[in-house]
N, C-alpha and C. Protein backbone atom coordinates (compact mmCIF):
# COMPACT_ATOMS: atom_id res chain seq x y z
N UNK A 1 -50.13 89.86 -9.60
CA UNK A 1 -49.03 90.54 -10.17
C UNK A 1 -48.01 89.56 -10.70
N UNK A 2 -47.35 90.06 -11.87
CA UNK A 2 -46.40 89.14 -12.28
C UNK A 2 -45.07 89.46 -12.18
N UNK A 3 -44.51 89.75 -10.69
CA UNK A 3 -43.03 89.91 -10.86
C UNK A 3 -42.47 88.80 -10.74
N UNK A 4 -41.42 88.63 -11.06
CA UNK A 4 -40.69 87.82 -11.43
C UNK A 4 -39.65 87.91 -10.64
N UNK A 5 -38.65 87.33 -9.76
CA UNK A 5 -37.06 87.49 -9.42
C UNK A 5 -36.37 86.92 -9.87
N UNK A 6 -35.22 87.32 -9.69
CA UNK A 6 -34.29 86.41 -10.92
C UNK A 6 -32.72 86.01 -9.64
N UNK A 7 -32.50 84.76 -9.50
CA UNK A 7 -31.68 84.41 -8.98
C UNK A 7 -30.92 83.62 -9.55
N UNK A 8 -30.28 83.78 -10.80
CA UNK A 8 -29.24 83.86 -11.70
C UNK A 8 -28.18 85.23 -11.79
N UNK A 9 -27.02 85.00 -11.37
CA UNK A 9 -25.77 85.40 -11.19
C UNK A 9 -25.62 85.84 -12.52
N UNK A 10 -24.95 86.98 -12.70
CA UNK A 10 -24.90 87.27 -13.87
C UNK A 10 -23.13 86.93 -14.18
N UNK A 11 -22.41 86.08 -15.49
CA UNK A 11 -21.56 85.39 -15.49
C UNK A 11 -20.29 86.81 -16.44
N UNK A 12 -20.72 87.94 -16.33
CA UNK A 12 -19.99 88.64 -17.24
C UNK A 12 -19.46 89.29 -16.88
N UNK A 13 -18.63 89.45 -17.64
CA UNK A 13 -17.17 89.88 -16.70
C UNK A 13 -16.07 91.43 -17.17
N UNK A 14 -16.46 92.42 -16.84
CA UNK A 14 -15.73 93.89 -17.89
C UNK A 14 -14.27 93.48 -17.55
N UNK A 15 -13.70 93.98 -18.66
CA UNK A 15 -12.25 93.48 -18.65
C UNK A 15 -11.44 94.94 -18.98
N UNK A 16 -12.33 95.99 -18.95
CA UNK A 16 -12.14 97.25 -19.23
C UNK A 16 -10.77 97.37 -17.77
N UNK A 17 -10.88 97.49 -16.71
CA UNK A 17 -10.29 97.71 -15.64
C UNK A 17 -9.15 96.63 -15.55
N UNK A 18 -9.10 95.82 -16.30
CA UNK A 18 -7.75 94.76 -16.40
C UNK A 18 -6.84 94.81 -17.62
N UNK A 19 -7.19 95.61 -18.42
CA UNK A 19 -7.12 95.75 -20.00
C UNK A 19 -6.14 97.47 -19.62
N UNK A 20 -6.61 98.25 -18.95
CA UNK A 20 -6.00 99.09 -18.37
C UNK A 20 -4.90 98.94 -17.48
N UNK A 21 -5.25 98.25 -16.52
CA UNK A 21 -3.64 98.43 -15.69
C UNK A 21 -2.92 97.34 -16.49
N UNK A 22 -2.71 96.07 -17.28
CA UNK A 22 -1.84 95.59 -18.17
C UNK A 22 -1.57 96.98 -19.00
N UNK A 23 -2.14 97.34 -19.60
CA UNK A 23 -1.10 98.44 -20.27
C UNK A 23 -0.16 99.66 -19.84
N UNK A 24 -0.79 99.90 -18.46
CA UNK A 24 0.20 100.94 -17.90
C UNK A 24 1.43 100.20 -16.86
N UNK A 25 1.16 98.75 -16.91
CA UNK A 25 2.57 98.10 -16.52
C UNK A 25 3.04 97.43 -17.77
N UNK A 26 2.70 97.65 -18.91
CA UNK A 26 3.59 97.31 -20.31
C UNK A 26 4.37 98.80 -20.48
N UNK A 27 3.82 99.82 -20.50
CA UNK A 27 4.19 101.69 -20.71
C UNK A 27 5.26 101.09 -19.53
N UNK A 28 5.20 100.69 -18.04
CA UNK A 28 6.08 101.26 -17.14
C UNK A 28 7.28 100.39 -17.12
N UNK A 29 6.89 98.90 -18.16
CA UNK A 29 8.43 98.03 -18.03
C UNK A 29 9.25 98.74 -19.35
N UNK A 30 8.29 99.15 -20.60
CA UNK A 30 8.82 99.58 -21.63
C UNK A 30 10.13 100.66 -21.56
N UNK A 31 9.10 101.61 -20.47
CA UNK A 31 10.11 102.87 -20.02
C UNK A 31 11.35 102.50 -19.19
N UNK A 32 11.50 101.66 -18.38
CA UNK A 32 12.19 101.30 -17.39
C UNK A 32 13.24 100.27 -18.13
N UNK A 33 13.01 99.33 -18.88
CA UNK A 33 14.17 99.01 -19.73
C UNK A 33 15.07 99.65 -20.78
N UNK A 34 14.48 100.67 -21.32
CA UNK A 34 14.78 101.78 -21.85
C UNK A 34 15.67 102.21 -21.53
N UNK A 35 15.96 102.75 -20.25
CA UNK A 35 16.96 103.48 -19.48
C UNK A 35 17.98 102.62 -18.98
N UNK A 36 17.39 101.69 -18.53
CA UNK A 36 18.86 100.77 -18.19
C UNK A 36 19.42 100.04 -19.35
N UNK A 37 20.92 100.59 -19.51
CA UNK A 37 21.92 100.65 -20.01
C UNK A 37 23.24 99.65 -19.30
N UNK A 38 23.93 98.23 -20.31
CA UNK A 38 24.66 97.80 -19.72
C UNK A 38 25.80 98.61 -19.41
N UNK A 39 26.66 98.10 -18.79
CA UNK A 39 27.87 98.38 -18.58
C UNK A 39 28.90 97.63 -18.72
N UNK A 40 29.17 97.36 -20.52
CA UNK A 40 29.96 96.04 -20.59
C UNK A 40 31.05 96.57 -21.40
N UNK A 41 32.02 95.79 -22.06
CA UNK A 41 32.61 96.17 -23.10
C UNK A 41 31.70 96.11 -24.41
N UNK A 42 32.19 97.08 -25.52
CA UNK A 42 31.88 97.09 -26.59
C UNK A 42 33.23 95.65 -27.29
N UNK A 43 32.61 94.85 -27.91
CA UNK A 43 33.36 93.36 -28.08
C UNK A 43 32.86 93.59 -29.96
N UNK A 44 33.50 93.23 -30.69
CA UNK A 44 33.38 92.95 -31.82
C UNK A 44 34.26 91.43 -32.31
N UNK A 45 32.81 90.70 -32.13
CA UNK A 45 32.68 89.12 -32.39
C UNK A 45 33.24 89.42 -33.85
N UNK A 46 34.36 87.97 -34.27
CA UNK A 46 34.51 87.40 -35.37
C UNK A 46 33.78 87.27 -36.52
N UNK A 47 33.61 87.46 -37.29
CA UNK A 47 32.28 87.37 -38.27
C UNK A 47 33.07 87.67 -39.71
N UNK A 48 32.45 87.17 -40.69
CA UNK A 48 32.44 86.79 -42.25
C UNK A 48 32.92 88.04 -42.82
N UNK A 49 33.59 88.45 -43.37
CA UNK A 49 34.08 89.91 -43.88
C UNK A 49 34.57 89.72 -45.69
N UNK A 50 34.57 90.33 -46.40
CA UNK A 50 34.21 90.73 -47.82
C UNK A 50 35.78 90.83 -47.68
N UNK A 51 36.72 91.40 -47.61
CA UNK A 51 38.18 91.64 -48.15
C UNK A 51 38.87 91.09 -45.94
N UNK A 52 40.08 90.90 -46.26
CA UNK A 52 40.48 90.31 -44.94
C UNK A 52 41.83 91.15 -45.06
N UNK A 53 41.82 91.82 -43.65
CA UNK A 53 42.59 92.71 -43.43
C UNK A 53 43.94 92.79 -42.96
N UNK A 54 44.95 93.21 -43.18
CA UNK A 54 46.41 93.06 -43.03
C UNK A 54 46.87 93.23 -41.77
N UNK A 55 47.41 92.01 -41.47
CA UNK A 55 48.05 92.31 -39.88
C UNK A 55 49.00 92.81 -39.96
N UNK A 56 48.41 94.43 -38.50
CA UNK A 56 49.59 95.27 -38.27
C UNK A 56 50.24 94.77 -37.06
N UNK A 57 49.13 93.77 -36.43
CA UNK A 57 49.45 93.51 -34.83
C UNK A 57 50.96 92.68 -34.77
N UNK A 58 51.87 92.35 -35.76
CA UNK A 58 52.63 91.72 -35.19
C UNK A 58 53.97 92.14 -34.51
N UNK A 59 53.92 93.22 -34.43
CA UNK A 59 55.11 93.80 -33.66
C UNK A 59 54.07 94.35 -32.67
N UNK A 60 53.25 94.32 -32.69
CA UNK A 60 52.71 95.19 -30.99
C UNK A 60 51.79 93.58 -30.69
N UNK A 61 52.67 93.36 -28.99
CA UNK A 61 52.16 92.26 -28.44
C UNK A 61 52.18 92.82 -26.95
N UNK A 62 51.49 93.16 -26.25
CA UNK A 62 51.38 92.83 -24.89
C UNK A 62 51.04 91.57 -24.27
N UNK A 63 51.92 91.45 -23.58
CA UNK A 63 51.47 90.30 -22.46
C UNK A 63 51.35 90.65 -21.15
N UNK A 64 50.58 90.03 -20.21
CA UNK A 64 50.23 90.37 -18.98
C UNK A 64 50.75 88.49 -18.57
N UNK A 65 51.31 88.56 -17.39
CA UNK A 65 51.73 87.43 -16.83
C UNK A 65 50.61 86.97 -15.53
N UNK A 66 50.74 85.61 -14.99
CA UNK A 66 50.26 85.73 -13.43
C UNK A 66 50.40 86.88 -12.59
N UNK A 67 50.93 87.53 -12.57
CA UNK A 67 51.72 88.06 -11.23
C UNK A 67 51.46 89.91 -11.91
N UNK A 68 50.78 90.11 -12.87
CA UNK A 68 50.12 91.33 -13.26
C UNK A 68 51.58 92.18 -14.26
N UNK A 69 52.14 91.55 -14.40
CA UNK A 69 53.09 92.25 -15.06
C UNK A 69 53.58 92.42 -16.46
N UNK A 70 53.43 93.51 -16.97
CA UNK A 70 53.25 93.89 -18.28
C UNK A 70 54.85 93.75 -19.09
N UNK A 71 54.18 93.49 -20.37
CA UNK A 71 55.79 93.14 -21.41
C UNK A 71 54.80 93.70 -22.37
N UNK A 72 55.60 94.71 -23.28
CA UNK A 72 55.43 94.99 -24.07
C UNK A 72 56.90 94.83 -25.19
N UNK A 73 56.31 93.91 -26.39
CA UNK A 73 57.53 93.08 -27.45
C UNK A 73 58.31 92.44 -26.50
N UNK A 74 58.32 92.45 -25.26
CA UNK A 74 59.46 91.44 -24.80
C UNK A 74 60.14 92.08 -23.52
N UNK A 75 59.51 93.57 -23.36
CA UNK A 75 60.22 94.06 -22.37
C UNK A 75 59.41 94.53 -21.61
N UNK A 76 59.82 94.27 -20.13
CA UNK A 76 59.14 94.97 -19.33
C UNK A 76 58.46 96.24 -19.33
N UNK A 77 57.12 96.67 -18.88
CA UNK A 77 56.78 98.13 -19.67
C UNK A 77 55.35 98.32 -17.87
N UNK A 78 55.28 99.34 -17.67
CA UNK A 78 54.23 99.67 -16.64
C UNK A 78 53.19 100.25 -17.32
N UNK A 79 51.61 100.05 -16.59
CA UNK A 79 50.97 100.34 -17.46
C UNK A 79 50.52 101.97 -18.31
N UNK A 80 51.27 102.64 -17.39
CA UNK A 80 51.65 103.95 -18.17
C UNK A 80 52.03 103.99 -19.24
N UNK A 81 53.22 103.04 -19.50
CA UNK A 81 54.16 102.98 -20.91
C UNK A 81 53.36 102.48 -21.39
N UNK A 82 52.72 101.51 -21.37
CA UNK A 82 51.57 100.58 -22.52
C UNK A 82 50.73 102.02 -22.85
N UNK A 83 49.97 102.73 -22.44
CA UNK A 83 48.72 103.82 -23.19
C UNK A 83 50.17 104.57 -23.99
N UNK A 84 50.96 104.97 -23.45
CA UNK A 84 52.12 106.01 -24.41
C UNK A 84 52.54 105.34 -25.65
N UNK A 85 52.76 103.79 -25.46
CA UNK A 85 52.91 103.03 -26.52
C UNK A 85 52.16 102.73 -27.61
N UNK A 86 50.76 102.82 -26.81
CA UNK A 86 49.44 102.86 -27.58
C UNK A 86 49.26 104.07 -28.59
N UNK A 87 49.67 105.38 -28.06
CA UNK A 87 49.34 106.56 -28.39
C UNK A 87 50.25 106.62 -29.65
N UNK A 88 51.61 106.18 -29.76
CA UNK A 88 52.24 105.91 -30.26
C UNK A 88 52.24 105.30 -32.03
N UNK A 89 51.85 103.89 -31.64
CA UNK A 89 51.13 103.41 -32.68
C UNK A 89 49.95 103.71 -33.19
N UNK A 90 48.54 104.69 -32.60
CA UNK A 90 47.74 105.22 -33.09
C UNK A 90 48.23 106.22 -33.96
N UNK A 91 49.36 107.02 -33.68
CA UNK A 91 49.61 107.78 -34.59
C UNK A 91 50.21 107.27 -35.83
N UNK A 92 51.00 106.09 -35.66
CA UNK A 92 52.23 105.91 -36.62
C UNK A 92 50.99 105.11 -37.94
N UNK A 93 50.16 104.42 -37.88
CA UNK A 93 49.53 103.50 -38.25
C UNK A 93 47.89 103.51 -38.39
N UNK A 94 47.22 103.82 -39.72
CA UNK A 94 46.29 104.11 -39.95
C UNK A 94 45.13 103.08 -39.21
N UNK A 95 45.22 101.81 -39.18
CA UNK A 95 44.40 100.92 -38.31
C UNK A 95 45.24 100.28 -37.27
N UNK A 96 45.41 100.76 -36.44
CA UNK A 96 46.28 100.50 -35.15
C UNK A 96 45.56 98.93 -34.87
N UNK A 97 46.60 98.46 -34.90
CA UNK A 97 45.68 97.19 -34.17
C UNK A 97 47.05 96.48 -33.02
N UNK A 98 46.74 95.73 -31.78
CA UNK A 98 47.27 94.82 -31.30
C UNK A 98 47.32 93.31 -30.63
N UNK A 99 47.90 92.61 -30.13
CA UNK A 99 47.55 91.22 -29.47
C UNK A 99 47.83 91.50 -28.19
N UNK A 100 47.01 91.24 -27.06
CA UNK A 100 47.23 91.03 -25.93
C UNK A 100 47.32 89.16 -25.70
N UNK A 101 48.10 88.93 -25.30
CA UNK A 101 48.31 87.90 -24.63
C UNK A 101 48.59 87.58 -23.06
N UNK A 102 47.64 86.64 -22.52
CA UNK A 102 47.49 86.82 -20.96
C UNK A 102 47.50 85.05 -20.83
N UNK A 103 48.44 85.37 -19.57
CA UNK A 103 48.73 83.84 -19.19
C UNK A 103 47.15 83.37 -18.18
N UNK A 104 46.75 82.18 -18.49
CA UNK A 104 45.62 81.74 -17.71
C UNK A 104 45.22 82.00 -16.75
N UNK A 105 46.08 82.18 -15.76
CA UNK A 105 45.76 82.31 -14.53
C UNK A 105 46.26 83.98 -13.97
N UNK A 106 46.44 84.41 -15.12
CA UNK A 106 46.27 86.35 -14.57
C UNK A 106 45.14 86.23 -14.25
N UNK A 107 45.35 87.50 -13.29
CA UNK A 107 43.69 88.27 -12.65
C UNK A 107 43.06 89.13 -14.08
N UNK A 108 41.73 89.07 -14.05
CA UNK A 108 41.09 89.50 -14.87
C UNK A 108 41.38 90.91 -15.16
N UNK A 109 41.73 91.78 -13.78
CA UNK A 109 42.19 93.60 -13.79
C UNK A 109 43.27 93.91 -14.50
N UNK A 110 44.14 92.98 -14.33
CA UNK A 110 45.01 93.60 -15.51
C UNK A 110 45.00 93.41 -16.74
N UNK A 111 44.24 92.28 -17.04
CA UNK A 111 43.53 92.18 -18.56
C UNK A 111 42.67 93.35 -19.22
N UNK A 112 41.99 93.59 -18.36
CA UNK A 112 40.86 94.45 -18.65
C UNK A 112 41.22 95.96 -18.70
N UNK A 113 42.27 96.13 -17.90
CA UNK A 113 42.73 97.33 -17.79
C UNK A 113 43.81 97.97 -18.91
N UNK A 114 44.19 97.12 -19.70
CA UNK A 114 45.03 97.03 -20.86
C UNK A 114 43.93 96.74 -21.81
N UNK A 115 42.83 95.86 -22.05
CA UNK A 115 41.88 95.98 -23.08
C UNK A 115 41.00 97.65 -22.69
N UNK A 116 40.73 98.48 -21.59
CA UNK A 116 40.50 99.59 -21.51
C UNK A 116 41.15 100.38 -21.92
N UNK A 117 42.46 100.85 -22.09
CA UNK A 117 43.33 101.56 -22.77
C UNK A 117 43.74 100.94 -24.53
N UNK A 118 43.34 100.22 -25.05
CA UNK A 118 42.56 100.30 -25.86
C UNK A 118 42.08 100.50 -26.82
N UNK A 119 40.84 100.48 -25.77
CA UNK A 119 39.36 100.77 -26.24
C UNK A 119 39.38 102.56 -26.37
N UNK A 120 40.12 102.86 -24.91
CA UNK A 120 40.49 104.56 -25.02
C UNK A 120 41.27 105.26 -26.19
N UNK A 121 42.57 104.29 -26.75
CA UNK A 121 42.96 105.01 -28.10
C UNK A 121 42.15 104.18 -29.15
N UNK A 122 41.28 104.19 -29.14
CA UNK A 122 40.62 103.63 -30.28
C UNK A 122 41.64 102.50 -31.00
N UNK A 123 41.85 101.55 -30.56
CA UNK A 123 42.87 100.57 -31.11
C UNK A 123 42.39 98.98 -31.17
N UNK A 124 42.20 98.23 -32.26
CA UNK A 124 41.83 97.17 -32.62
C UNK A 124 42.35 95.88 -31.84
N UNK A 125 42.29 94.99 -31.07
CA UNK A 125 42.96 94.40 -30.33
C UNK A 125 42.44 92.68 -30.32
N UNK A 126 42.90 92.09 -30.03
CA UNK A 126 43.05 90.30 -30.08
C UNK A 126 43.39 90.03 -29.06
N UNK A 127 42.14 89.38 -27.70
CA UNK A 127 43.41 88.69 -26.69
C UNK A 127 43.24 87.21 -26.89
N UNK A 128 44.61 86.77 -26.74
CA UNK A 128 45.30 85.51 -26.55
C UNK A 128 45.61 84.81 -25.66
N UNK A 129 45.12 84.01 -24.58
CA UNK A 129 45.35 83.11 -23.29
C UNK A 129 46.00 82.27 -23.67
N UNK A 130 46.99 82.00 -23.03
CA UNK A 130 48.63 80.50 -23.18
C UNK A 130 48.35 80.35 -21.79
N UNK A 131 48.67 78.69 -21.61
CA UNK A 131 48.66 78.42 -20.93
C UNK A 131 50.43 78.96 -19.61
């Protein structure tokens, strides 16, 4: 009789079953980045512009000091009065815009909390750090 055995390993390899789960963990990072959403400010970087626009900001200046305390033009103001002030100039002034200026070593919350009000009246803003 002529059987033969064969004790050669066969070297081939289905890639069917690896070719599959890579794609349903590409589907499950695809989906999953998708949904997560930062939570940052909306920031509008400096950039090249076609006509350059008229500063309204120079009578509206907030400053925030070390010590969290708000001046608005020069006078003391709480941050209540700053959004009323805000509301203010949104009305009076077709592109509301202002300067925040914050001394170096303020805490970031009261920066942010004055660039949040704002961002809330829709108002164009510049901050400025002095030493």
């Amino acid at each position: 009789m002529g059987l033969k055995k064969r004790n050669k390993v066969s070297a081939l390899f289905n890639m069917s079953s690896l070719t599959d789960i890579i794609f349903l963990l590409l589907i499950f990072f695809m989906l999953t980045s998708s949904l997560v959403t930062p939570n940052a400010l909306n920031l509008q970087l400096p950039g090249k512009k076609a006509t350059i626009p008229t500063s309204s900001a120079r009578g509206n200046m907030i400053k925030v000091d070390s010590r969290g305390t708000y001046y608005y033009n020069g006078s003391k103001i709480s941050l209540a009065g700053i959004n009323e002030q805000m509301r203010k100039v949104k009305a009076r002034t077709r592109n509301p815009s202002m300067v925040i200026q914050t001394s170096s070593n303020a805490a970031v919350d009261y920066v942010v909390a004055v660039m949040n009000l704002a961002w809330k009246n829709q108002i164009a803003f510049v901050v400025d750090e002095t030493n």
